[in-house]
PDB file of N, CA and C in Angstrom:
ATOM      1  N   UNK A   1       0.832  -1.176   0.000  1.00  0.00           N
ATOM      2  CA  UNK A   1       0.000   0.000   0.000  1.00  0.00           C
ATOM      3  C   UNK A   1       0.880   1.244   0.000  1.00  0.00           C
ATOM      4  N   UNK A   2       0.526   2.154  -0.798  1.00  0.00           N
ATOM      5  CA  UNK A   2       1.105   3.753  -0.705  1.00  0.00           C
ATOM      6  C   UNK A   2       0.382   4.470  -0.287  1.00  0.00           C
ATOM      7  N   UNK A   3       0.660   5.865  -0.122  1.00  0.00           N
ATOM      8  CA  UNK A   3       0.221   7.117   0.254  1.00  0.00           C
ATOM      9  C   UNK A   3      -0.487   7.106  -0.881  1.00  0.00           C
ATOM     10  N   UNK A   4      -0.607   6.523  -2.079  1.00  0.00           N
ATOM     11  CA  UNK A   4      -1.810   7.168  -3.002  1.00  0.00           C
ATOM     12  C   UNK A   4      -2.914   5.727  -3.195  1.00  0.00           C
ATOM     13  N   UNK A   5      -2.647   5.245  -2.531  1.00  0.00           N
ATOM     14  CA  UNK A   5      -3.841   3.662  -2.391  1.00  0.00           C
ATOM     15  C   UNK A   5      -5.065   4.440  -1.914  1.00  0.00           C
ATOM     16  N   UNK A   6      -5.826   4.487  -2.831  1.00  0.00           N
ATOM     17  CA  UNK A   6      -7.396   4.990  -2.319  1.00  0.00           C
ATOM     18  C   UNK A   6      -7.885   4.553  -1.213  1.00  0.00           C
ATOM     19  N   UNK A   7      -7.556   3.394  -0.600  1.00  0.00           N
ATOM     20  CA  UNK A   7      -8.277   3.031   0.683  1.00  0.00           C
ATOM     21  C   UNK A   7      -7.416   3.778   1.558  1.00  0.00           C
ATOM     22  N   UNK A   8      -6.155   4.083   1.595  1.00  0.00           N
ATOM     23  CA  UNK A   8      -5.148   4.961   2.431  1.00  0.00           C
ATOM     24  C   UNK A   8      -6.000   5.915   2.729  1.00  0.00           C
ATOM     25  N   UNK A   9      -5.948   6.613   1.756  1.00  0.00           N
ATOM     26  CA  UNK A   9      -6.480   8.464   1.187  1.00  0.00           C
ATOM     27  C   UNK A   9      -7.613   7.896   1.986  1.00  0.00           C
ATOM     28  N   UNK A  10      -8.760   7.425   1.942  1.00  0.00           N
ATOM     29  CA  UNK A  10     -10.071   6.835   2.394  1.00  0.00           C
ATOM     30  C   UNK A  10     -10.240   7.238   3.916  1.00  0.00           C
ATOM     31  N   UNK A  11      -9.222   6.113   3.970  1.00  0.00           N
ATOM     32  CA  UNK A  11      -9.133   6.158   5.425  1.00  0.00           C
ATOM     33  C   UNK A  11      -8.165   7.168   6.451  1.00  0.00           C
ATOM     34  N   UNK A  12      -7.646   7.687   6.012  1.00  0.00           N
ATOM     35  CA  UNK A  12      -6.375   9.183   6.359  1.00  0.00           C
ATOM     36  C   UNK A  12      -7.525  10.105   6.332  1.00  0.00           C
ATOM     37  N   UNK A  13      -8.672  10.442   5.884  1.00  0.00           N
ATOM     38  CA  UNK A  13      -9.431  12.039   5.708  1.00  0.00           C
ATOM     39  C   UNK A  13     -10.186  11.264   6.259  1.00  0.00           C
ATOM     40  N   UNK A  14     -10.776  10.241   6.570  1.00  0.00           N
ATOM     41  CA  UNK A  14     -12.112   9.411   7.856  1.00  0.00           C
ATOM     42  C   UNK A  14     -11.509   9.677   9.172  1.00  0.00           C
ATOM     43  N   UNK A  15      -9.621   9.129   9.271  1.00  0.00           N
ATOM     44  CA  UNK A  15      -9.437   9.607  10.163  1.00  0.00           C
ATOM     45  C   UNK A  15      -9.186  11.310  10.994  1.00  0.00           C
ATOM     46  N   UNK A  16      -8.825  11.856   9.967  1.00  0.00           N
ATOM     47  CA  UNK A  16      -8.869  13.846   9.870  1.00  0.00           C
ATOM     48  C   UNK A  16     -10.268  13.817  10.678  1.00  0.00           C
ATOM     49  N   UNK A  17     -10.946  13.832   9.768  1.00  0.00           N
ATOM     50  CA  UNK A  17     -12.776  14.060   9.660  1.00  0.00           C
ATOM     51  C   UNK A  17     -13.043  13.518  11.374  1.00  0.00           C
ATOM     52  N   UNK A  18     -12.804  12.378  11.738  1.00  0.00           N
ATOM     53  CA  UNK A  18     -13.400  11.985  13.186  1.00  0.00           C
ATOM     54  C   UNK A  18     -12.396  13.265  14.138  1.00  0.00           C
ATOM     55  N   UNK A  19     -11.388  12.846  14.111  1.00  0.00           N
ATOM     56  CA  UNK A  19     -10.659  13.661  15.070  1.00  0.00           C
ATOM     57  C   UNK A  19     -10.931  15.012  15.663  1.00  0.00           C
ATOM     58  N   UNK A  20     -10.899  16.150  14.112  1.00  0.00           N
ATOM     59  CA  UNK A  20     -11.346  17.376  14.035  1.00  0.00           C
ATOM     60  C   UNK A  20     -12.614  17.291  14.077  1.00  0.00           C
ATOM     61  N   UNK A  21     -13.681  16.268  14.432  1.00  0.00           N
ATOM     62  CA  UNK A  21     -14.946  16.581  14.884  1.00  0.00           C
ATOM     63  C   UNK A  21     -15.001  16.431  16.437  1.00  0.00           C
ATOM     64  N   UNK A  22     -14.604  15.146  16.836  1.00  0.00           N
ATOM     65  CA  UNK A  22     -14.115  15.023  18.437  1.00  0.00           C
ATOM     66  C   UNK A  22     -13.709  16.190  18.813  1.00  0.00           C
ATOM     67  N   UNK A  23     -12.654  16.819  18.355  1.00  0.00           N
ATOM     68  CA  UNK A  23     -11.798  17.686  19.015  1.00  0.00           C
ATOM     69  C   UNK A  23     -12.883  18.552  20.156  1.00  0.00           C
ATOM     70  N   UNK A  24     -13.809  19.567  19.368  1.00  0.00           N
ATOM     71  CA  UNK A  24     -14.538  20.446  20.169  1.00  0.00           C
ATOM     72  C   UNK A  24     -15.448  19.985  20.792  1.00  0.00           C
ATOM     73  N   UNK A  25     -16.030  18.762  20.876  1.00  0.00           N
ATOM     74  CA  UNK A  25     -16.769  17.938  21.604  1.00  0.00           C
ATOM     75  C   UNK A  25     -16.313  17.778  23.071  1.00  0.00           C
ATOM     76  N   UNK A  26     -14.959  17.177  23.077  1.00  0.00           N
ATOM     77  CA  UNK A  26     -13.824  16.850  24.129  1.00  0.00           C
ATOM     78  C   UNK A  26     -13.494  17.896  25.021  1.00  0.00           C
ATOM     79  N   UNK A  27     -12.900  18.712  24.077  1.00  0.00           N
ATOM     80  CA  UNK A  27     -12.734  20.032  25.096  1.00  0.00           C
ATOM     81  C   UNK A  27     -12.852  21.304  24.372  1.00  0.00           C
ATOM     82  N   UNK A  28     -13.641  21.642  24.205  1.00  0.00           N
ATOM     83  CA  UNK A  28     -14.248  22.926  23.579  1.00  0.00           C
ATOM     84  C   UNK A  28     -13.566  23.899  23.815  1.00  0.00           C
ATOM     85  N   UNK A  29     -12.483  24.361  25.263  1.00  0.00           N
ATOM     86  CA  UNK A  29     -11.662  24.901  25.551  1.00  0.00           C
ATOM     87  C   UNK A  29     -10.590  25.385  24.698  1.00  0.00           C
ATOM     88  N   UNK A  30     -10.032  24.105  24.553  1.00  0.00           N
ATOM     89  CA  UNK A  30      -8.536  24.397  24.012  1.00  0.00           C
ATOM     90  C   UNK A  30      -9.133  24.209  22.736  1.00  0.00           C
ATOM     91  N   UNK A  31      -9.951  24.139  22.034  1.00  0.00           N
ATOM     92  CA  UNK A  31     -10.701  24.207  20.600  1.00  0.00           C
ATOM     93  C   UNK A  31     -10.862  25.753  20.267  1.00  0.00           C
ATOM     94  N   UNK A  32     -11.510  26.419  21.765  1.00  0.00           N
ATOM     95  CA  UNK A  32     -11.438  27.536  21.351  1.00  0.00           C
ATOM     96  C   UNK A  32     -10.104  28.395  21.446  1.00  0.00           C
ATOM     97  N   UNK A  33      -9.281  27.892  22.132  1.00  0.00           N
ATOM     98  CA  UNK A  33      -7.875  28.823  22.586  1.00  0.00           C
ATOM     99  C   UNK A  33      -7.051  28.687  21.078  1.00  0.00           C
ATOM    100  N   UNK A  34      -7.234  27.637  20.244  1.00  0.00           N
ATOM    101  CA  UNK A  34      -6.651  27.427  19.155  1.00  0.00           C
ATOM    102  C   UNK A  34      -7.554  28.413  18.422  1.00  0.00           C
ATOM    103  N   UNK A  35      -8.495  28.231  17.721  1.00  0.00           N
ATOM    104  CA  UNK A  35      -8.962  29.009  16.759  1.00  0.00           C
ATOM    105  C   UNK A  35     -10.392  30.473  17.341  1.00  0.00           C
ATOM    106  N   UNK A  36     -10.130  30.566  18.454  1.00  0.00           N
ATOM    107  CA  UNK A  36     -11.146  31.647  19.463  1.00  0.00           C
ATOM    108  C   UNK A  36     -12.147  31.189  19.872  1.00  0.00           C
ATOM    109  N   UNK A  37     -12.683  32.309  20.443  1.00  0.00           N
ATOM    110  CA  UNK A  37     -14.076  31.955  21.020  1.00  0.00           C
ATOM    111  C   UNK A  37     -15.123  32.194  20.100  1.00  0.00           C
ATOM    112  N   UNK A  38     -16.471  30.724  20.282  1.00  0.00           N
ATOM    113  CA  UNK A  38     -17.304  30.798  19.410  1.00  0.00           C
ATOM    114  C   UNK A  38     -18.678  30.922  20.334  1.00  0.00           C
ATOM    115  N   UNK A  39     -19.472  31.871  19.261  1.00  0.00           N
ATOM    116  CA  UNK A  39     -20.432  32.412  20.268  1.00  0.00           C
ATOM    117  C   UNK A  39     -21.727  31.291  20.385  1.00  0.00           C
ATOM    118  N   UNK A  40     -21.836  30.548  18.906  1.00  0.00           N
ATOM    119  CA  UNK A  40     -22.636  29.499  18.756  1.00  0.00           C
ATOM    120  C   UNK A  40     -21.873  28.176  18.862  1.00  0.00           C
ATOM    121  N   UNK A  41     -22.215  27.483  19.836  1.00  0.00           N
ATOM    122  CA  UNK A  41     -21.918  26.854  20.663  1.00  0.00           C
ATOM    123  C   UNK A  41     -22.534  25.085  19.874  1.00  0.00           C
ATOM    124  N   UNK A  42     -23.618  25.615  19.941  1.00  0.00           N
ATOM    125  CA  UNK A  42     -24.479  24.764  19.501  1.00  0.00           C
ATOM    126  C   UNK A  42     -23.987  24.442  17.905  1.00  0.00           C
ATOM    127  N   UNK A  43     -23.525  25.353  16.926  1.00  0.00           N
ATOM    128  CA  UNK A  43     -23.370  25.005  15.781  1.00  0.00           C
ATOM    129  C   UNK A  43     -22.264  24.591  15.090  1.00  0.00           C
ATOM    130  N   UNK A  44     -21.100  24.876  16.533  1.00  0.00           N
ATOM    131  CA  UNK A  44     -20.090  24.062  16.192  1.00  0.00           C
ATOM    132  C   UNK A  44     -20.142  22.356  16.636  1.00  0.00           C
ATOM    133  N   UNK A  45     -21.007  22.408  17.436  1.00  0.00           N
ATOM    134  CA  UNK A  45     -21.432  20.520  17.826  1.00  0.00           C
ATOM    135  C   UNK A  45     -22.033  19.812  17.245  1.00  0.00           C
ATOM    136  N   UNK A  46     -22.299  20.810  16.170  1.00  0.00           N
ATOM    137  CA  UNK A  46     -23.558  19.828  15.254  1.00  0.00           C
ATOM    138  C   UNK A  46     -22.292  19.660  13.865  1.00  0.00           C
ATOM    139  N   UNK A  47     -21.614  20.677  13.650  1.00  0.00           N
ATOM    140  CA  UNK A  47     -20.501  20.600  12.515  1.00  0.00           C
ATOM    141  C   UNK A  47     -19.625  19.506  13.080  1.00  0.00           C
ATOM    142  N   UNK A  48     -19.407  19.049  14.468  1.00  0.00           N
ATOM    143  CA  UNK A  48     -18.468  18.287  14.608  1.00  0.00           C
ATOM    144  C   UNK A  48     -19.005  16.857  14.682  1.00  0.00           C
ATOM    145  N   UNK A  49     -20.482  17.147  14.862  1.00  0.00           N
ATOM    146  CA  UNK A  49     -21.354  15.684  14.878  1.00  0.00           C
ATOM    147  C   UNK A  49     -21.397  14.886  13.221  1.00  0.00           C
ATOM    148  N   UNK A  50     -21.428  16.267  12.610  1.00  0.00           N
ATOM    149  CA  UNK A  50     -21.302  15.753  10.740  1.00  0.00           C
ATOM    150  C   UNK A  50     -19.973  15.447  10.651  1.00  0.00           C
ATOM    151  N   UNK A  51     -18.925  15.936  11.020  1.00  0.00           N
ATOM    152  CA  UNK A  51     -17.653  15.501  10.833  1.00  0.00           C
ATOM    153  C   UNK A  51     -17.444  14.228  11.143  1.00  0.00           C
ATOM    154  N   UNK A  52     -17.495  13.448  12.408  1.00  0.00           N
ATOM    155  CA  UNK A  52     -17.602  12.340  12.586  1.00  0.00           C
ATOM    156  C   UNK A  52     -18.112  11.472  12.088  1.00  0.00           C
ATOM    157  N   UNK A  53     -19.609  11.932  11.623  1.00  0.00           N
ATOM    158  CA  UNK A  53     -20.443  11.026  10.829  1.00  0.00           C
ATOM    159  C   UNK A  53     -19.780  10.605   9.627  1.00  0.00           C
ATOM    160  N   UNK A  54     -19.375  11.672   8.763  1.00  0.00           N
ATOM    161  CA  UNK A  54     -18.666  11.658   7.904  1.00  0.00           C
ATOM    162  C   UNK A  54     -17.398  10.535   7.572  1.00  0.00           C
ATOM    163  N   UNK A  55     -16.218  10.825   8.499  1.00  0.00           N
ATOM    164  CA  UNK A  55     -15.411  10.264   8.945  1.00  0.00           C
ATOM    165  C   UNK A  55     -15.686   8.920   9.184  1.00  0.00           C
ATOM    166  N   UNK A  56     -16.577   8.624  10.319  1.00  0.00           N
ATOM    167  CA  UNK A  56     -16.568   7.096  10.315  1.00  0.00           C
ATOM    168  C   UNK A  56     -17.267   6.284   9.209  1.00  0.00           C
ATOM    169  N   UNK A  57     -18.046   6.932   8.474  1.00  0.00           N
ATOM    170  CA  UNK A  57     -18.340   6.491   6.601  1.00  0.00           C
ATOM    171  C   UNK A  57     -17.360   5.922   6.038  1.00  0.00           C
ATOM    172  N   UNK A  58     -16.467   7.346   6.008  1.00  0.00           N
ATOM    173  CA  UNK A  58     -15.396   6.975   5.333  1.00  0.00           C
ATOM    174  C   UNK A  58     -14.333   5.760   5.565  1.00  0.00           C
ATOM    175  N   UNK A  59     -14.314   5.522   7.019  1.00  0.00           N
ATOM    176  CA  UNK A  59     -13.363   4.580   7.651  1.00  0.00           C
ATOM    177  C   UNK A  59     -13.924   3.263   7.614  1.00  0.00           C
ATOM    178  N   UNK A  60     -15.093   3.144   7.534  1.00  0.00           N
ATOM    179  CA  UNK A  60     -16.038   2.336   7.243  1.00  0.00           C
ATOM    180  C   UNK A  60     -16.507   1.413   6.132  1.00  0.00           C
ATOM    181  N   UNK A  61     -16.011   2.002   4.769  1.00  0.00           N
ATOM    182  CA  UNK A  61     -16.092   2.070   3.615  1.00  0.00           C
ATOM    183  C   UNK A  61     -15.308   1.205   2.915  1.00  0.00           C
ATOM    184  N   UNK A  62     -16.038  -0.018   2.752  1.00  0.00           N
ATOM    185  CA  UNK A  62     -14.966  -1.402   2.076  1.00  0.00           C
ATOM    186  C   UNK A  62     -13.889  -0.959   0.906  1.00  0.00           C
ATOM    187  N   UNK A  63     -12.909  -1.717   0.827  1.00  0.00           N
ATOM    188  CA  UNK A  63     -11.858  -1.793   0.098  1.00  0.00           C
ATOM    189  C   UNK A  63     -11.802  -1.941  -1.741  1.00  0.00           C
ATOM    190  N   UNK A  64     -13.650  -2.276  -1.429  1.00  0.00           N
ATOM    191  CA  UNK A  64     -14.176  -2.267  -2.874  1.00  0.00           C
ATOM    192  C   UNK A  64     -14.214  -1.155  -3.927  1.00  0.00           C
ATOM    193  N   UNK A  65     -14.070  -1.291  -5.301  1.00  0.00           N
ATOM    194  CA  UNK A  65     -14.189   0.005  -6.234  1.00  0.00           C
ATOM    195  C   UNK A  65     -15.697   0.799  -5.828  1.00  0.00           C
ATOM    196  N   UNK A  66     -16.711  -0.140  -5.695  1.00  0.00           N
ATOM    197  CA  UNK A  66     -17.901   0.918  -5.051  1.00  0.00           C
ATOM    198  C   UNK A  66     -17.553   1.724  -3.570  1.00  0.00           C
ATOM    199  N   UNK A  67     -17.344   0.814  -2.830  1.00  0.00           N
ATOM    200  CA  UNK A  67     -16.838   1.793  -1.444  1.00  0.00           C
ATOM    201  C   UNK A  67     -16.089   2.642  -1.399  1.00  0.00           C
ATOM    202  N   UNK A  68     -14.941   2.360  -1.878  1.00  0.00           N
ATOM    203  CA  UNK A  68     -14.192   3.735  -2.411  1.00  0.00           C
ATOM    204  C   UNK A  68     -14.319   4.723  -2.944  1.00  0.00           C
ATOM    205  N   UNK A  69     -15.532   4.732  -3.877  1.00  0.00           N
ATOM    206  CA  UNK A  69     -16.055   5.673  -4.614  1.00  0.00           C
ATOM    207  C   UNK A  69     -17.399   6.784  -3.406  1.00  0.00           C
ATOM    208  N   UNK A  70     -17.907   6.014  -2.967  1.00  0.00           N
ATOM    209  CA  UNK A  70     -18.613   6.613  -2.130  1.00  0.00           C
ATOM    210  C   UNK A  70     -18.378   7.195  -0.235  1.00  0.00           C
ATOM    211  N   UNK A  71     -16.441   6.690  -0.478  1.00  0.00           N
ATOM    212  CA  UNK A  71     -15.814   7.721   1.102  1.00  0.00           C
ATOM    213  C   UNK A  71     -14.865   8.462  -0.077  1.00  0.00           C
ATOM    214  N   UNK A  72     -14.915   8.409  -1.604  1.00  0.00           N
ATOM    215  CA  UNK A  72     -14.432   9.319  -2.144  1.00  0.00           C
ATOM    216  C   UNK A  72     -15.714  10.576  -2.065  1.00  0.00           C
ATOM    217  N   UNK A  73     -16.425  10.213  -1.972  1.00  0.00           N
ATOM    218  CA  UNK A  73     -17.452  11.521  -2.472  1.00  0.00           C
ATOM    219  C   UNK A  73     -18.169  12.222  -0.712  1.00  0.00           C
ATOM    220  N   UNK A  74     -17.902  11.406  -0.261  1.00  0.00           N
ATOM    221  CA  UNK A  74     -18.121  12.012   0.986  1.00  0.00           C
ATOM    222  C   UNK A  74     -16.824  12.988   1.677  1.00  0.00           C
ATOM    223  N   UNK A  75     -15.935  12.209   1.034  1.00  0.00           N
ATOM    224  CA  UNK A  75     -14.816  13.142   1.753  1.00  0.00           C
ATOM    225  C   UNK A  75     -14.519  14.327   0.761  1.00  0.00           C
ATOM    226  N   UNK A  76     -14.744  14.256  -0.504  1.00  0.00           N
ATOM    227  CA  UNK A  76     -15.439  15.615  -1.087  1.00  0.00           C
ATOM    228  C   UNK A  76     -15.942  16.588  -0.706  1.00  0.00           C
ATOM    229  N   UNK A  77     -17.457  15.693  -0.436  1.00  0.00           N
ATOM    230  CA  UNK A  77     -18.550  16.834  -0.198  1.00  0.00           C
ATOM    231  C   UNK A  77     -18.095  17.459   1.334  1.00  0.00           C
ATOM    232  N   UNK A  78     -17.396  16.275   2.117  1.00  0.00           N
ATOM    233  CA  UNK A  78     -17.353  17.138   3.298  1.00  0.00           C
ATOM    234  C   UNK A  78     -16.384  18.377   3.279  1.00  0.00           C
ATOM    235  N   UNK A  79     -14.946  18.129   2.954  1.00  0.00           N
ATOM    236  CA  UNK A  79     -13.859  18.975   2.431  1.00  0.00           C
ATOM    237  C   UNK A  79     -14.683  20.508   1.904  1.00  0.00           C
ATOM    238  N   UNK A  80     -15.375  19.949   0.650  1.00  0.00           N
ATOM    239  CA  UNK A  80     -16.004  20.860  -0.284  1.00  0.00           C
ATOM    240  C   UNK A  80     -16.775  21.885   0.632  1.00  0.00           C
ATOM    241  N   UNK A  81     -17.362  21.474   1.482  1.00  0.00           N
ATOM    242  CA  UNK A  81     -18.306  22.131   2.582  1.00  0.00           C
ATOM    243  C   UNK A  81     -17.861  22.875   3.484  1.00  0.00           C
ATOM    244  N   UNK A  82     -16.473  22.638   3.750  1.00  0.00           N
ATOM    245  CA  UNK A  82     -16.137  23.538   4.749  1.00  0.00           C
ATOM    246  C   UNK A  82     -15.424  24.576   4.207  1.00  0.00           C
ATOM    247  N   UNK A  83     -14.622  24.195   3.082  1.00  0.00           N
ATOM    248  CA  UNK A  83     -13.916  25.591   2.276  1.00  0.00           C
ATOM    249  C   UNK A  83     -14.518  26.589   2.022  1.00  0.00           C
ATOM    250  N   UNK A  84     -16.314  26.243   1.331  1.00  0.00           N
ATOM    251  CA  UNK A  84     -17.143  27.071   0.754  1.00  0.00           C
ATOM    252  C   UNK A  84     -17.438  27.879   2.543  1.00  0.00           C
ATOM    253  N   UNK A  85     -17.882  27.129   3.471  1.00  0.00           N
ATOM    254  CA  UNK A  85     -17.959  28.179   4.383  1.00  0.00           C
ATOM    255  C   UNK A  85     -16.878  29.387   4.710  1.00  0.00           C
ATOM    256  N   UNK A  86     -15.490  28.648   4.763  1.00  0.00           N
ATOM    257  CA  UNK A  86     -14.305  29.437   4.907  1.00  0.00           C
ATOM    258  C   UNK A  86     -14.084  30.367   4.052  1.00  0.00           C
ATOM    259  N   UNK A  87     -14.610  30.656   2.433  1.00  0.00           N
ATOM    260  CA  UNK A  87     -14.778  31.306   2.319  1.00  0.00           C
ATOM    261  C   UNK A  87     -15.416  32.197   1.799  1.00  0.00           C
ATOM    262  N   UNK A  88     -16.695  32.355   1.433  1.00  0.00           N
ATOM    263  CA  UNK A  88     -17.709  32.684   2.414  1.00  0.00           C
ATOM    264  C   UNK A  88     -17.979  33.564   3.519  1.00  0.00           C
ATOM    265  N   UNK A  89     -18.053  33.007   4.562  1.00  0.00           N
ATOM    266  CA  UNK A  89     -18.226  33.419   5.963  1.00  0.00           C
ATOM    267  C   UNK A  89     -16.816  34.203   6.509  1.00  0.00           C
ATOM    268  N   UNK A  90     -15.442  33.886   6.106  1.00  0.00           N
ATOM    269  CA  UNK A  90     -14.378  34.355   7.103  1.00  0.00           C
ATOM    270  C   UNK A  90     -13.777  35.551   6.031  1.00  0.00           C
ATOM    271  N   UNK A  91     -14.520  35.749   4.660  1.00  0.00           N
ATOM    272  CA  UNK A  91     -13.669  37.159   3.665  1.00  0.00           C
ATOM    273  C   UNK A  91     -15.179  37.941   4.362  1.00  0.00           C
ATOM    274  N   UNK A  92     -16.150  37.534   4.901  1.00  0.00           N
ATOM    275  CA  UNK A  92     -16.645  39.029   5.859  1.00  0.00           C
ATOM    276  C   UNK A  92     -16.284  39.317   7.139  1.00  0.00           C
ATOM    277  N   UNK A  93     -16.146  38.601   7.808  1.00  0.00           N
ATOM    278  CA  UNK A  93     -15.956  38.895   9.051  1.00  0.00           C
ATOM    279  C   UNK A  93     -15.179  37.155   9.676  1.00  0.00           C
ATOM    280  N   UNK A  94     -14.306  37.445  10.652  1.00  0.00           N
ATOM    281  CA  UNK A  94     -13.929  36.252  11.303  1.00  0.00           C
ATOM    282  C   UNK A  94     -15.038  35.377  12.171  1.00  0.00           C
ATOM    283  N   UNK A  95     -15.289  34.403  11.572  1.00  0.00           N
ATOM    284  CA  UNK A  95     -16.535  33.384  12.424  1.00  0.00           C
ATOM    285  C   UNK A  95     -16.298  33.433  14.110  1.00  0.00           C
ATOM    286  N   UNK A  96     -17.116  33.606  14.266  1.00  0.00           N
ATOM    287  CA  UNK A  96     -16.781  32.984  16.330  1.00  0.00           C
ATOM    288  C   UNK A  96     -18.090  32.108  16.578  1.00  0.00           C
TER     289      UNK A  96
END
């Protein structure tokens, strides 16, 4: 297996995706000391609840050309989803 074996890639952004959703779940603290304080509270737990969801799809996701194809498109759409917020939302004002 390499760094470019689709089940790698698959499973490397399932694992990203869970982590960086855990993260602010765990300790919301040092979540916020890294990137500030957020005033909606609530809407970063639900972004980190999709992250996970996401993530464990992806990690989830047999070794097959169909499975692969579908923690390819999830880890897309999820990727895809957060850039468009980033930017978006952070060329007006910095999110909190």
């Amino acid at each position: 297996m390499t760094a470019r074996d689709p089940a790698v890639l698959a499973r490397g952004q399932g694992l990203f995706n869970v982590v960086g959703g855990a993260w602010p779940l765990a300790s919301m603290r040092s979540f916020e000391w890294v990137f500030g304080p957020k005033q909606d509270k609530w809407l970063q737990q639900t972004v980190a609840g999709l992250l996970i969801s996401a993530g464990w799809a992806q990690l989830r996701a047999s070794a097959s050309p169909d499975g692969l194809g579908h923690a390819r498109r999830i880890g897309l759409g999820a990727a895809a989803t957060l850039l468009i917020i980033d930017l978006v939302h952070v060329a007006r004002e910095p999110l909190r």
